[in-house]
N, C-alpha and C. Protein backbone atom coordinates (compact mmCIF):
# COMPACT_ATOMS: atom_id res chain seq x y z
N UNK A 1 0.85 -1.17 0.00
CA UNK A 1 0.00 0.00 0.00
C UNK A 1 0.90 1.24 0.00
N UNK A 2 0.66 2.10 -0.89
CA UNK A 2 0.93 3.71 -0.77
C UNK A 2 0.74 4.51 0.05
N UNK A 3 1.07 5.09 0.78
CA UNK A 3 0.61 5.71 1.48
C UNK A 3 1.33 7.16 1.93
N UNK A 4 0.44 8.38 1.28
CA UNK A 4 0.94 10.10 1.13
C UNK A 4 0.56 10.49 1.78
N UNK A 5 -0.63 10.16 2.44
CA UNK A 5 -1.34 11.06 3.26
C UNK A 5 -2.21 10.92 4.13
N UNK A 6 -2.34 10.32 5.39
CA UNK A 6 -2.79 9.95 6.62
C UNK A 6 -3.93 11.44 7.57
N UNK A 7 -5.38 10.64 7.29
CA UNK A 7 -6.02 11.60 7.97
C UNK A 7 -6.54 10.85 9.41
N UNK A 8 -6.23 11.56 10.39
CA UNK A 8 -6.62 11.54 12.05
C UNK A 8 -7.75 12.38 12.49
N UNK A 9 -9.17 11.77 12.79
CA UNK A 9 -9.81 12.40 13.47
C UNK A 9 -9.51 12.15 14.50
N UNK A 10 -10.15 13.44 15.29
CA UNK A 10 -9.65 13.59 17.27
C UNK A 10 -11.13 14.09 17.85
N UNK A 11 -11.15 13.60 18.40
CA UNK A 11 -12.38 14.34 19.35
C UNK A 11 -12.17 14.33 21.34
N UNK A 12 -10.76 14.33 21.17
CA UNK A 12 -10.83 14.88 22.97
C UNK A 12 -10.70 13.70 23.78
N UNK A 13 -11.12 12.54 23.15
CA UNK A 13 -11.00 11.04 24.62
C UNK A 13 -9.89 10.44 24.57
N UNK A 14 -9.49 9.22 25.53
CA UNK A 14 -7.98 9.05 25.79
C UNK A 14 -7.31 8.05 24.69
N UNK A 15 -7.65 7.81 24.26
CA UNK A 15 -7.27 7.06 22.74
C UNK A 15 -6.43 7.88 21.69
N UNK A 16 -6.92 9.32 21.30
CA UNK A 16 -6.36 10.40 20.72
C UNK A 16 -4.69 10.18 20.63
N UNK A 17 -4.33 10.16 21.79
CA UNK A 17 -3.04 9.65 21.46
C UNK A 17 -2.28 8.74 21.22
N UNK A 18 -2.96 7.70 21.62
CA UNK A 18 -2.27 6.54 20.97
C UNK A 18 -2.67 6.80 19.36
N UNK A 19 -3.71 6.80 19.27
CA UNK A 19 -4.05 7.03 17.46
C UNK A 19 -2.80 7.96 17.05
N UNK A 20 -2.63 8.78 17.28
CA UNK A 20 -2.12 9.79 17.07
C UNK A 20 -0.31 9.39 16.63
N UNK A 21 0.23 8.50 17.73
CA UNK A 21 1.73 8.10 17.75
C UNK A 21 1.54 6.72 17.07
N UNK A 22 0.27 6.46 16.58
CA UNK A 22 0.60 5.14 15.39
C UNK A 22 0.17 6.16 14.19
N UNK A 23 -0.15 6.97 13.76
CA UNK A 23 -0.37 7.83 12.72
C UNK A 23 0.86 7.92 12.53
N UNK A 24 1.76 8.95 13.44
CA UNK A 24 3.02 9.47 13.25
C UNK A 24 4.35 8.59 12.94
N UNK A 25 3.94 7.21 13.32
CA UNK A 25 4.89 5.99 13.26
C UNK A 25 4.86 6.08 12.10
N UNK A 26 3.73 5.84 11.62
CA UNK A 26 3.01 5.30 10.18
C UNK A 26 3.93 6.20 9.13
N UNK A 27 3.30 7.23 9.02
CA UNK A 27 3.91 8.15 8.26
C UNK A 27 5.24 8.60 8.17
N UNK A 28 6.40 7.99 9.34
CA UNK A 28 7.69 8.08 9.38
C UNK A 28 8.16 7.53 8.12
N UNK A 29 7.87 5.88 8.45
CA UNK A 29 8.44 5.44 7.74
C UNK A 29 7.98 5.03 6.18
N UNK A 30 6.44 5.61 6.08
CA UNK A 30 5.92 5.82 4.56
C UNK A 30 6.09 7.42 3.96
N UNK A 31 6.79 8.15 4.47
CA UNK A 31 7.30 9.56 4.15
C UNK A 31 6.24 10.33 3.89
N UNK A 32 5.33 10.10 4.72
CA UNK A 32 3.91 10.49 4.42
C UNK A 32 3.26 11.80 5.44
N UNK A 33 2.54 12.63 5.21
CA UNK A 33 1.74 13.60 5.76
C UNK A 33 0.46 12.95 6.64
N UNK A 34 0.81 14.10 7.84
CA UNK A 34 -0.41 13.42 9.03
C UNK A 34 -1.78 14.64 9.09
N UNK A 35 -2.97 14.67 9.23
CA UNK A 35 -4.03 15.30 9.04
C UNK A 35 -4.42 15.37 9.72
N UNK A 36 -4.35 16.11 10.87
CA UNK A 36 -5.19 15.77 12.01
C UNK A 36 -6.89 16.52 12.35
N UNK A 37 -8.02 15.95 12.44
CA UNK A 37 -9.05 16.98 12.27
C UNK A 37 -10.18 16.68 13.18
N UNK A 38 -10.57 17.38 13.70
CA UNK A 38 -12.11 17.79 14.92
C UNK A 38 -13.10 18.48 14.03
N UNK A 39 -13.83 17.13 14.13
CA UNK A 39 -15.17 17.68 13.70
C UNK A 39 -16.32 18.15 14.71
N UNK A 40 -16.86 19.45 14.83
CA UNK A 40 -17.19 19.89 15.35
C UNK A 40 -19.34 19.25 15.12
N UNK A 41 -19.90 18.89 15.77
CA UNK A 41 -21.57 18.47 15.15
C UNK A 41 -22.55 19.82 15.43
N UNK A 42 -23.31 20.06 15.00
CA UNK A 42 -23.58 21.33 14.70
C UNK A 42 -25.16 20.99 14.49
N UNK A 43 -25.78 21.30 15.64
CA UNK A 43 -27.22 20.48 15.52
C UNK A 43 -28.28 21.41 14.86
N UNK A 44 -29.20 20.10 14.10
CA UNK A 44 -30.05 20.47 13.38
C UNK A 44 -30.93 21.85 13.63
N UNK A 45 -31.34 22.17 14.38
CA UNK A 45 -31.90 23.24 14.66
C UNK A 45 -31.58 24.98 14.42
N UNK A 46 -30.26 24.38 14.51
CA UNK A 46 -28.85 25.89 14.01
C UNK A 46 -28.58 25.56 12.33
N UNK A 47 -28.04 26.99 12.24
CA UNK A 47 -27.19 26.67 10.23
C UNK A 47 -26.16 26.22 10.73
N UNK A 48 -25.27 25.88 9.62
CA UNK A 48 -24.21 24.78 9.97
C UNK A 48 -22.91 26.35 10.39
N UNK A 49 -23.41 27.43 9.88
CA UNK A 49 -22.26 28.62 10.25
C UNK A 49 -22.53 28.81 10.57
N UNK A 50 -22.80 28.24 12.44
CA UNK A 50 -23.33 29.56 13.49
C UNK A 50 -21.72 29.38 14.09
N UNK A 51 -21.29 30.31 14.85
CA UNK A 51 -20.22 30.14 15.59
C UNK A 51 -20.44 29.21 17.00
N UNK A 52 -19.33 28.17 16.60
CA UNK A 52 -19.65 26.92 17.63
C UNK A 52 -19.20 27.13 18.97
N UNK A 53 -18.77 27.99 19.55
CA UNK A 53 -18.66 28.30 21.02
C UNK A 53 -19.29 27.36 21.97
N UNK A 54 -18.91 26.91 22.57
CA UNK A 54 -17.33 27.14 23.21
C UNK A 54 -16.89 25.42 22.91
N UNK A 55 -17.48 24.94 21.71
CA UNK A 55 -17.01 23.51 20.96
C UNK A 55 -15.76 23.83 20.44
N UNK A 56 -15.66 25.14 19.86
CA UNK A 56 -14.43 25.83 18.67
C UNK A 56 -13.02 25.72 19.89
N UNK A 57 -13.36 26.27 20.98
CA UNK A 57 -12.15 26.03 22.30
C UNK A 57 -11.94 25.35 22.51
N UNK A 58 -12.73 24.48 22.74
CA UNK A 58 -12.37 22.68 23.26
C UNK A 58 -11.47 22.70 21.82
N UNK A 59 -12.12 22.27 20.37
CA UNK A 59 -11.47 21.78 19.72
C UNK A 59 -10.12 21.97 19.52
N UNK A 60 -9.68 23.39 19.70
CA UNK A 60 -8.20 24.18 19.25
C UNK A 60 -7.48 23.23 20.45
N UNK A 61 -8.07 23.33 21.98
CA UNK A 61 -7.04 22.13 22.82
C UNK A 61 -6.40 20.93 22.48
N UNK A 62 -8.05 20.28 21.97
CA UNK A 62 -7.92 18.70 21.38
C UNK A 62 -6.43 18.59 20.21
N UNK A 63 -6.72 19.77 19.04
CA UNK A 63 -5.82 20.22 18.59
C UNK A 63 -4.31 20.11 18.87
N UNK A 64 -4.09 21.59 19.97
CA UNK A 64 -3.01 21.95 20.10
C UNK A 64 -2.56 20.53 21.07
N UNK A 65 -3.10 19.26 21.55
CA UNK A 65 -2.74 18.29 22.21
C UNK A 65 -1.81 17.36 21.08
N UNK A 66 -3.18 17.42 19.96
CA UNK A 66 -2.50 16.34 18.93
C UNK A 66 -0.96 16.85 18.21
N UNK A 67 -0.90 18.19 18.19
CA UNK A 67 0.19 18.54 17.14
C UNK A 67 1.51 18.58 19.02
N UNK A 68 1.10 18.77 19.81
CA UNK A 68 2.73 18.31 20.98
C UNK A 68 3.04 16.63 21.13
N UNK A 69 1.89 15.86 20.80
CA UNK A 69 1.88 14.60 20.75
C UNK A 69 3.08 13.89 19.27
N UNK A 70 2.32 14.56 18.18
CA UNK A 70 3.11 14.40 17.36
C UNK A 70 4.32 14.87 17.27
N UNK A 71 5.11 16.47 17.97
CA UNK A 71 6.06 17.11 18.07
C UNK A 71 6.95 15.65 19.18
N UNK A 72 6.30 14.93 20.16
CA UNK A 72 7.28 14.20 21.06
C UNK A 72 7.33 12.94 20.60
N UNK A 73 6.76 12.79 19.03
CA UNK A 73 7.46 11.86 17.94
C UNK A 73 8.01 12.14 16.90
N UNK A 74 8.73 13.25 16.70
CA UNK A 74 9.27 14.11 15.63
C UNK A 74 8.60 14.40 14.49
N UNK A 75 7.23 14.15 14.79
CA UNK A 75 6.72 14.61 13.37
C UNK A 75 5.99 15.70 13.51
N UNK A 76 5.41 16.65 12.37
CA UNK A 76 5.00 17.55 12.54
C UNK A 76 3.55 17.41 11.69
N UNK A 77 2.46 18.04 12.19
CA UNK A 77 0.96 17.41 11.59
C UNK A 77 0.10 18.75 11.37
N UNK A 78 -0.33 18.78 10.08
CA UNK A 78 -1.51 20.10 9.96
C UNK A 78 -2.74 19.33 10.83
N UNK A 79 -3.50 20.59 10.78
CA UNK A 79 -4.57 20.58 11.89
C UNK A 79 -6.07 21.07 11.30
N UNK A 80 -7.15 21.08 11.31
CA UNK A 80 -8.24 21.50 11.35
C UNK A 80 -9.13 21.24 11.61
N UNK A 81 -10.51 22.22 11.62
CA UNK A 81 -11.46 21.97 12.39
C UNK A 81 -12.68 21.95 11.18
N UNK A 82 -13.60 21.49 11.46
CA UNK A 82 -15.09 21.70 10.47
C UNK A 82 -16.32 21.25 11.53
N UNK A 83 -17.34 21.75 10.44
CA UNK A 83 -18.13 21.86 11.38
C UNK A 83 -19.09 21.24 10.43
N UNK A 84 -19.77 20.09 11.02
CA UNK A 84 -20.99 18.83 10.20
C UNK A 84 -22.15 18.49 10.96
N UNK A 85 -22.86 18.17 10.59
CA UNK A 85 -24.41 17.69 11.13
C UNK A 85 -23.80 16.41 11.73
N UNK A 86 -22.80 15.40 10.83
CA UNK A 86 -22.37 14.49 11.87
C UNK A 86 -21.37 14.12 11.58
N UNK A 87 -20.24 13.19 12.38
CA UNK A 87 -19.03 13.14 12.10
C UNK A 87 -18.38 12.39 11.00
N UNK A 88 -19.45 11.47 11.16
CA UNK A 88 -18.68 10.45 10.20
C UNK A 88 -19.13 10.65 8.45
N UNK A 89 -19.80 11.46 8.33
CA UNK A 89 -20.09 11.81 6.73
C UNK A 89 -18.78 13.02 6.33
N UNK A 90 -18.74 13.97 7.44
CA UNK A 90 -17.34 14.70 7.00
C UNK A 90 -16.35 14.70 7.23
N UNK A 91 -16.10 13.21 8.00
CA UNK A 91 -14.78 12.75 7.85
C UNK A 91 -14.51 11.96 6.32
N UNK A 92 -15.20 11.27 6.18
CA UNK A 92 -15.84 10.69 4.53
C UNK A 92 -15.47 11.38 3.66
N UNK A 93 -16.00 12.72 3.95
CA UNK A 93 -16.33 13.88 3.24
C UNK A 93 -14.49 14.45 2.71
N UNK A 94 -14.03 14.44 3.90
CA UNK A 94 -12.83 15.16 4.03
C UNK A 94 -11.96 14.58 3.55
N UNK A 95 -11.89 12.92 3.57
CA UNK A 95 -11.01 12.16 3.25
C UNK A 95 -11.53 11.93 1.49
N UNK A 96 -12.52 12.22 1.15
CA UNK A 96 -12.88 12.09 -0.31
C UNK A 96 -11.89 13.33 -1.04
N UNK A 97 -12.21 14.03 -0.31
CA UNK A 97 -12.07 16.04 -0.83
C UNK A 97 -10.61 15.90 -1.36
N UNK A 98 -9.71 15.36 0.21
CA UNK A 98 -8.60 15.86 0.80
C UNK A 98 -7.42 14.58 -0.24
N UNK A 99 -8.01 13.46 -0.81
CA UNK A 99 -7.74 12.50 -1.46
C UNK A 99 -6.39 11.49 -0.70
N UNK A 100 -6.98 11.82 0.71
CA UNK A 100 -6.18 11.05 2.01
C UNK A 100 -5.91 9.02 1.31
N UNK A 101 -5.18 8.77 1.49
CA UNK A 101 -4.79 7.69 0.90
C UNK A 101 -4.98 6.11 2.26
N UNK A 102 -5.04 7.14 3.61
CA UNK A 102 -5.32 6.30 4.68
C UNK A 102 -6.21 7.51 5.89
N UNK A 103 -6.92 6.19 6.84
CA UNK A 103 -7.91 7.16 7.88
C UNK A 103 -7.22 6.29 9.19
N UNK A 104 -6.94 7.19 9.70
CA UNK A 104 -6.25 6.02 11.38
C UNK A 104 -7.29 6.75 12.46
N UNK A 105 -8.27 5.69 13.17
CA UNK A 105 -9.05 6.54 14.05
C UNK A 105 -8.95 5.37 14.80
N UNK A 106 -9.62 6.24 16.02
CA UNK A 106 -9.47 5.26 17.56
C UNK A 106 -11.29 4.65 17.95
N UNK A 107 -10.81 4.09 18.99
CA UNK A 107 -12.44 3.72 19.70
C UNK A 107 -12.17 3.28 20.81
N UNK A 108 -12.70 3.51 22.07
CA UNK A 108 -12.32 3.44 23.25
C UNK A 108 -13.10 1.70 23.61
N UNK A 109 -12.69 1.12 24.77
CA UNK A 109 -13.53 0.19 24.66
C UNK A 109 -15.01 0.30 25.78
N UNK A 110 -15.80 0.02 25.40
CA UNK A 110 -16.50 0.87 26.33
C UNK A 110 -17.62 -0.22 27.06
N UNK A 111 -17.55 -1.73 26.49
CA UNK A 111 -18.33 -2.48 26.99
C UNK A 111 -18.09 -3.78 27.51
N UNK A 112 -18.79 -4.98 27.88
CA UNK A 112 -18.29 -5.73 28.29
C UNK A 112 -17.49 -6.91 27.36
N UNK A 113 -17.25 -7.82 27.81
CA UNK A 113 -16.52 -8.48 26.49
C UNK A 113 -17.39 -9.37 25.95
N UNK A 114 -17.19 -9.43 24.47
CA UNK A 114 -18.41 -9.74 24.16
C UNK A 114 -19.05 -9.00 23.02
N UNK A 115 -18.95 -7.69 23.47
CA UNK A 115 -19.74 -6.63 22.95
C UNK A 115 -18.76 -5.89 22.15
N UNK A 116 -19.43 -5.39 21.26
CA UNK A 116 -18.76 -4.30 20.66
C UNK A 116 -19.31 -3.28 20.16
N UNK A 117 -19.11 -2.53 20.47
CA UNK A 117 -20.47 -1.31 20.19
C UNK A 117 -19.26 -0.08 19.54
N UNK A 118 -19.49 -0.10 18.22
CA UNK A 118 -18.20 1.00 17.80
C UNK A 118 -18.96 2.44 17.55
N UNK A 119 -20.49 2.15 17.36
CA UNK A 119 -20.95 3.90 17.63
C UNK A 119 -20.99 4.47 16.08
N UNK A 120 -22.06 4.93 15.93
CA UNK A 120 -22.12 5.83 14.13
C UNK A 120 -21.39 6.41 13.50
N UNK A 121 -20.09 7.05 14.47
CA UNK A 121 -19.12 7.78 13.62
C UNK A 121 -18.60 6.66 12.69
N UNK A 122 -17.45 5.55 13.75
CA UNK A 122 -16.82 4.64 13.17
C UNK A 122 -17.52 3.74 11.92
N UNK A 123 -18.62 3.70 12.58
CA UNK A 123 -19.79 2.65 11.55
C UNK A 123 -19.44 3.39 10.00
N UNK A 124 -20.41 4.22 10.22
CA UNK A 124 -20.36 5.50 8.47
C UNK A 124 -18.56 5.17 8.07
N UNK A 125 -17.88 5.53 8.83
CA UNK A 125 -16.28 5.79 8.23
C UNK A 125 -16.02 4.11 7.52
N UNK A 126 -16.03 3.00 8.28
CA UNK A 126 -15.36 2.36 8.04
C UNK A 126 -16.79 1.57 6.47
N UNK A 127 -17.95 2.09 6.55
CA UNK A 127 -18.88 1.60 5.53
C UNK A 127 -18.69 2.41 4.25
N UNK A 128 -18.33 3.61 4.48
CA UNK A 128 -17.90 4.67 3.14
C UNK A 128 -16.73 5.36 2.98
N UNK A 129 -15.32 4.94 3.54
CA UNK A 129 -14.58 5.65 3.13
C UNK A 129 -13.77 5.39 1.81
N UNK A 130 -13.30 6.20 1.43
CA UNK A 130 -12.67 6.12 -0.27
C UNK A 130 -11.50 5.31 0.27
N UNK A 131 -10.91 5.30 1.08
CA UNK A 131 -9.60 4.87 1.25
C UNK A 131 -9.62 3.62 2.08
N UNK A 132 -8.69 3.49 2.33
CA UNK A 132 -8.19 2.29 3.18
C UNK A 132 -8.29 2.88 5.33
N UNK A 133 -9.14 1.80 6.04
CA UNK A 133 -9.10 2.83 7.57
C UNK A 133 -8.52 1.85 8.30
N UNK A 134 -7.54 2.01 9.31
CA UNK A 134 -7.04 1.65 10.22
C UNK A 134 -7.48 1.93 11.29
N UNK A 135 -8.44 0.67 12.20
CA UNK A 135 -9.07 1.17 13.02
C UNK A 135 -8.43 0.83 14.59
N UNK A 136 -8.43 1.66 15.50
CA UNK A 136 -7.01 1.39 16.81
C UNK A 136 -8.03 0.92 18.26
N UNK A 137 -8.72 0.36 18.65
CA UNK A 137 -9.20 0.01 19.80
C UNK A 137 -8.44 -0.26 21.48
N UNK A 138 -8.74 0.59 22.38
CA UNK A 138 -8.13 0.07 23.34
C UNK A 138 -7.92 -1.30 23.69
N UNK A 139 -7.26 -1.91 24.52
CA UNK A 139 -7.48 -2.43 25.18
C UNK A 139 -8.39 -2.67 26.53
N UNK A 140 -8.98 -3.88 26.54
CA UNK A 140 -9.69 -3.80 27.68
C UNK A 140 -9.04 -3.55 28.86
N UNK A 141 -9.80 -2.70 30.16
CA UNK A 141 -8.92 -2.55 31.28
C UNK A 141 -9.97 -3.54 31.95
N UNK A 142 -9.14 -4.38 32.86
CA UNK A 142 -9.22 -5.68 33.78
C UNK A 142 -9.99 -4.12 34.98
N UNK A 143 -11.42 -5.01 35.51
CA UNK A 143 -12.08 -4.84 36.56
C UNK A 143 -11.25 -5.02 37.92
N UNK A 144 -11.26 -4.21 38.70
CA UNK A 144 -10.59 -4.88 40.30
C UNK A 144 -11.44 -5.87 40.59
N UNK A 145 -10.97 -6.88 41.11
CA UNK A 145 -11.20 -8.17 42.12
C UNK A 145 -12.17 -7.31 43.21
């Protein structure tokens, strides 16, 4: 596989970084560009350009987290934000546009074993993306005794 151009969605939970330092791995050694992007959801009731306050702050954190994450793996990663009715059509969207060649996203684990519940973003991404997705799941954390 080819691979020029690696897009990372982030949305703020603790996975972000691990996604993030297998993106940057990734792209070391495929000489490739990292994308990192927060999609902001922007509910039906509003136009999609209202100013997203105080989502737009969070996001620039989520952000400025992913590009020191990537800086303490020597790579360096553009950044942006958009704003969609939902995530996983303009990540789709972005990776169609942006002609991303790979999608590296995370998923926390969030249920019992057994289960797998990956949630509508991941669903849409990994059912329509143009490219090839690398999908990163925690590990389960062991219950105390």
């Amino acid at each position: 596989m080819d691979i020029g151009k690696i897009l990372v969605p982030v949305s703020g939970n603790h996975v972000d970084a691990d996604v993030l330092r297998m993106a940057c791995d990734l792209a070391a050694v495929e000489k490739a560009s990292v994308y990192a992007v927060f999609v902001i959801e922007i509910e039906r009731s509003l136009p999609l350009d209202v100013p997203p306050e105080p989502q737009a702050s969070r996001a620039e954190e989520v952000l400025l987290r992913a590009q020191k994450t990537a800086s303490e793996r020597g790579s360096e990663i553009t950044t942006g934000i958009l704003q969609a009715r939902e995530a996983g059509p303009a990540i789709v969207h972005e990776a169609t546009e942006g002609r991303f060649d790979l999608i590296v996203m995370g998923m926390s684990h969030r249920r019992h074993p057994g289960d797998l519940e990956i949630g509508d973003t991941v669903s849409h991404v990994l059912r329509d993306a143009p490219c090839s997705v690398l999908l990163y799941r925690e590990a389960q954390v062991e219950a105390p005794a």
